[in-house]
N, C-alpha and C. Protein backbone atom coordinates (compact mmCIF):
# COMPACT_ATOMS: atom_id res chain seq x y z
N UNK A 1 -3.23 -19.28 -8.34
CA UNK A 1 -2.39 -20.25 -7.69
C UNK A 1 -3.16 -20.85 -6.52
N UNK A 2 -3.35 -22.28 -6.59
CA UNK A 2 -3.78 -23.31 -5.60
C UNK A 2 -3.48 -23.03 -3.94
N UNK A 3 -4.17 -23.45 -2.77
CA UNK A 3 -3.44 -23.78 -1.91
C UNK A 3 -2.54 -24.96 -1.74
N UNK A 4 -1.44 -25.17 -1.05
CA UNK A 4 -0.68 -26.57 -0.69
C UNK A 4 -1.55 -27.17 0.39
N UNK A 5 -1.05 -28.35 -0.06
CA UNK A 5 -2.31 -29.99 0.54
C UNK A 5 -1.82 -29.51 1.74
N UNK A 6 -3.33 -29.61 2.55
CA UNK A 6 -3.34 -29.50 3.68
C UNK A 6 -3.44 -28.41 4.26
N UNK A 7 -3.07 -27.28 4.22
CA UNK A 7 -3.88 -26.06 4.40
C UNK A 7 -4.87 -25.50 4.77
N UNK A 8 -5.15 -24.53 5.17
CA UNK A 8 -6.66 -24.26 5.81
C UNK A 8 -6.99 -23.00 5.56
N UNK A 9 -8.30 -22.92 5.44
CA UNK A 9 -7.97 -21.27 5.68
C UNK A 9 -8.28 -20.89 6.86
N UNK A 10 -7.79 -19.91 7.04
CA UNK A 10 -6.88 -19.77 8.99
C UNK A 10 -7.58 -17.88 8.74
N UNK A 11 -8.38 -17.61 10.03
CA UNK A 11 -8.69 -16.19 9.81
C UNK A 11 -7.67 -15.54 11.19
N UNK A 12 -6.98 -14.74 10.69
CA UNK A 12 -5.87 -14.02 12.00
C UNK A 12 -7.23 -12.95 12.53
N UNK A 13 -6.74 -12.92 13.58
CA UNK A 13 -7.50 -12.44 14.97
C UNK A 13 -6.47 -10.65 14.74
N UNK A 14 -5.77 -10.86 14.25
CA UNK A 14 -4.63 -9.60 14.43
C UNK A 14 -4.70 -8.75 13.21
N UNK A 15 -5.28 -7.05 13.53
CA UNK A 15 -5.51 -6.27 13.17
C UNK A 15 -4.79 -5.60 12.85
N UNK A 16 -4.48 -5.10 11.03
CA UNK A 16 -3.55 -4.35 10.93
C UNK A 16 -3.48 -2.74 11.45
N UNK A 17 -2.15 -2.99 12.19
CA UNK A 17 -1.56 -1.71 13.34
C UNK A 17 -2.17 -0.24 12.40
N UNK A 18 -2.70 -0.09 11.09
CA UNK A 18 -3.28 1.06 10.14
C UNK A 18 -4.86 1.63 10.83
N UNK A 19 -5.56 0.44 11.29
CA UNK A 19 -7.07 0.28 12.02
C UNK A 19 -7.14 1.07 13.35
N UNK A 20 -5.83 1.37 13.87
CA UNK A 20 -5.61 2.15 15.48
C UNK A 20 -5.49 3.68 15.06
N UNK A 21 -5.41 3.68 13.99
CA UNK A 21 -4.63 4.92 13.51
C UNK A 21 -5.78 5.91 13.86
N UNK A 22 -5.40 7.54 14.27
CA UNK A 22 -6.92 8.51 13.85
C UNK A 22 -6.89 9.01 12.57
N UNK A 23 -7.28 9.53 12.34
CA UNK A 23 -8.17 10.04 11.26
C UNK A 23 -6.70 11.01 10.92
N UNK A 24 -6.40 11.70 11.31
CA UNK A 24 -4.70 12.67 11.13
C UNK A 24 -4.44 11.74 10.52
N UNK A 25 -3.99 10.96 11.32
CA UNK A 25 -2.74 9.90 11.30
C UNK A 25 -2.80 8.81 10.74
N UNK A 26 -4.25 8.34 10.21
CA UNK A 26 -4.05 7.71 8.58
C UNK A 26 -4.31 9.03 7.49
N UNK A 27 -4.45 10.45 7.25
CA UNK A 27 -4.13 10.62 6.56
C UNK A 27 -2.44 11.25 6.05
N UNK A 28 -1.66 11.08 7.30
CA UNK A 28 -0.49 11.15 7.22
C UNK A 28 0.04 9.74 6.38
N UNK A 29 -0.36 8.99 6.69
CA UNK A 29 0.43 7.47 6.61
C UNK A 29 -0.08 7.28 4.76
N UNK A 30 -1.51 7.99 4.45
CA UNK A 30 -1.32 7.74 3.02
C UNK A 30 -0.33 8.51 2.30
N UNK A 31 -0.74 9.81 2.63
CA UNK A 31 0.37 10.87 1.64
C UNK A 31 1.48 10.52 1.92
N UNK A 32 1.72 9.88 3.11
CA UNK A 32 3.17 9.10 3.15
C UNK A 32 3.49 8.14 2.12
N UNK A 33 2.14 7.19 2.07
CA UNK A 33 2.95 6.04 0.64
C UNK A 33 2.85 6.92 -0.83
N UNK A 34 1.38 7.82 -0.50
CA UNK A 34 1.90 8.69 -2.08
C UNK A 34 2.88 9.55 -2.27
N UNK A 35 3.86 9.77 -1.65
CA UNK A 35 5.08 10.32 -1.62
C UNK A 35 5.94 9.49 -2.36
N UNK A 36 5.83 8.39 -1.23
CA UNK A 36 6.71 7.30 -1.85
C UNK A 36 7.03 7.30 -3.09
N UNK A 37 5.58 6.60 -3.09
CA UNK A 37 5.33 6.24 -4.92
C UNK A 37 5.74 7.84 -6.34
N UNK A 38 5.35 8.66 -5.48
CA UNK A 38 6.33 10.00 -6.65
C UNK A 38 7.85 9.78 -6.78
N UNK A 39 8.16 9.85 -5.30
CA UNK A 39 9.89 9.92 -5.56
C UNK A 39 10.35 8.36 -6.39
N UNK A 40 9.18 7.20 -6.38
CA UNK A 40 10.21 6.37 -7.19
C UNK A 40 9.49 6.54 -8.51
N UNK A 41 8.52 6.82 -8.60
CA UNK A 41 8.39 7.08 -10.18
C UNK A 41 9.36 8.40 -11.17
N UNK A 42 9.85 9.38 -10.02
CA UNK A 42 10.80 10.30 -10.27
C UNK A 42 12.17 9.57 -10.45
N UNK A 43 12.47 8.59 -9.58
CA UNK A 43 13.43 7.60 -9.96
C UNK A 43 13.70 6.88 -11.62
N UNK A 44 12.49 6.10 -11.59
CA UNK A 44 12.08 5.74 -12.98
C UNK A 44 11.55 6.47 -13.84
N UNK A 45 12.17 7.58 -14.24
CA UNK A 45 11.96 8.40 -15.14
C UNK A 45 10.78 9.24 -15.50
N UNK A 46 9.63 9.05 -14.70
CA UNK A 46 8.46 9.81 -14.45
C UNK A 46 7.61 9.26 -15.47
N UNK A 47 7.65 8.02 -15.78
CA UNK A 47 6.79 6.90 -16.43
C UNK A 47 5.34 7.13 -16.26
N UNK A 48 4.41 7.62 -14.77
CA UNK A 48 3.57 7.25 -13.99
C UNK A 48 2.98 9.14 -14.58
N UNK A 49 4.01 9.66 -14.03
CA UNK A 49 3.53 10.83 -14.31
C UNK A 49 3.28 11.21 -15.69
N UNK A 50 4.05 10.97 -16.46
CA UNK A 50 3.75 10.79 -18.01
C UNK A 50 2.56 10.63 -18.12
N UNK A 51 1.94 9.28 -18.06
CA UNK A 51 0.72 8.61 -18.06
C UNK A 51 -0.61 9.68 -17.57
N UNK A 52 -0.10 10.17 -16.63
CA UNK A 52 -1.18 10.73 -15.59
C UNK A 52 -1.33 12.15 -16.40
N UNK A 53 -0.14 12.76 -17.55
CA UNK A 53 -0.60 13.73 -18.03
C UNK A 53 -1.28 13.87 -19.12
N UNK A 54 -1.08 12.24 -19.70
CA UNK A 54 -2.32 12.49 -20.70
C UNK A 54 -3.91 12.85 -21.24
């Protein structure tokens, strides 16, 4: 998908708040989204995990 006329590309100066993190505390923040991602694949019927046991 194109940009719209007129557009730019624009570089943000603003660092995602993940880059401050230490070393703990991004590896908290991943096992945090891989959590996530279990309990909704446990949601959806364990589709992911299926896959992953083949």
């Amino acid at each position: 998908m194109g940009r719209h006329i007129g557009s730019k590309n624009i570089k943000s100066n603003i660092r995602p708040s993940a880059s401050n993190l230490s070393t703990e505390e991004r590896i908290h923040f991943i096992a945090n989204i891989i959590i996530d991602k279990i309990i909704e694949d446990q949601k959806n019927g364990g589709i992911l995990f299926k896959k992953l046991m083949l």
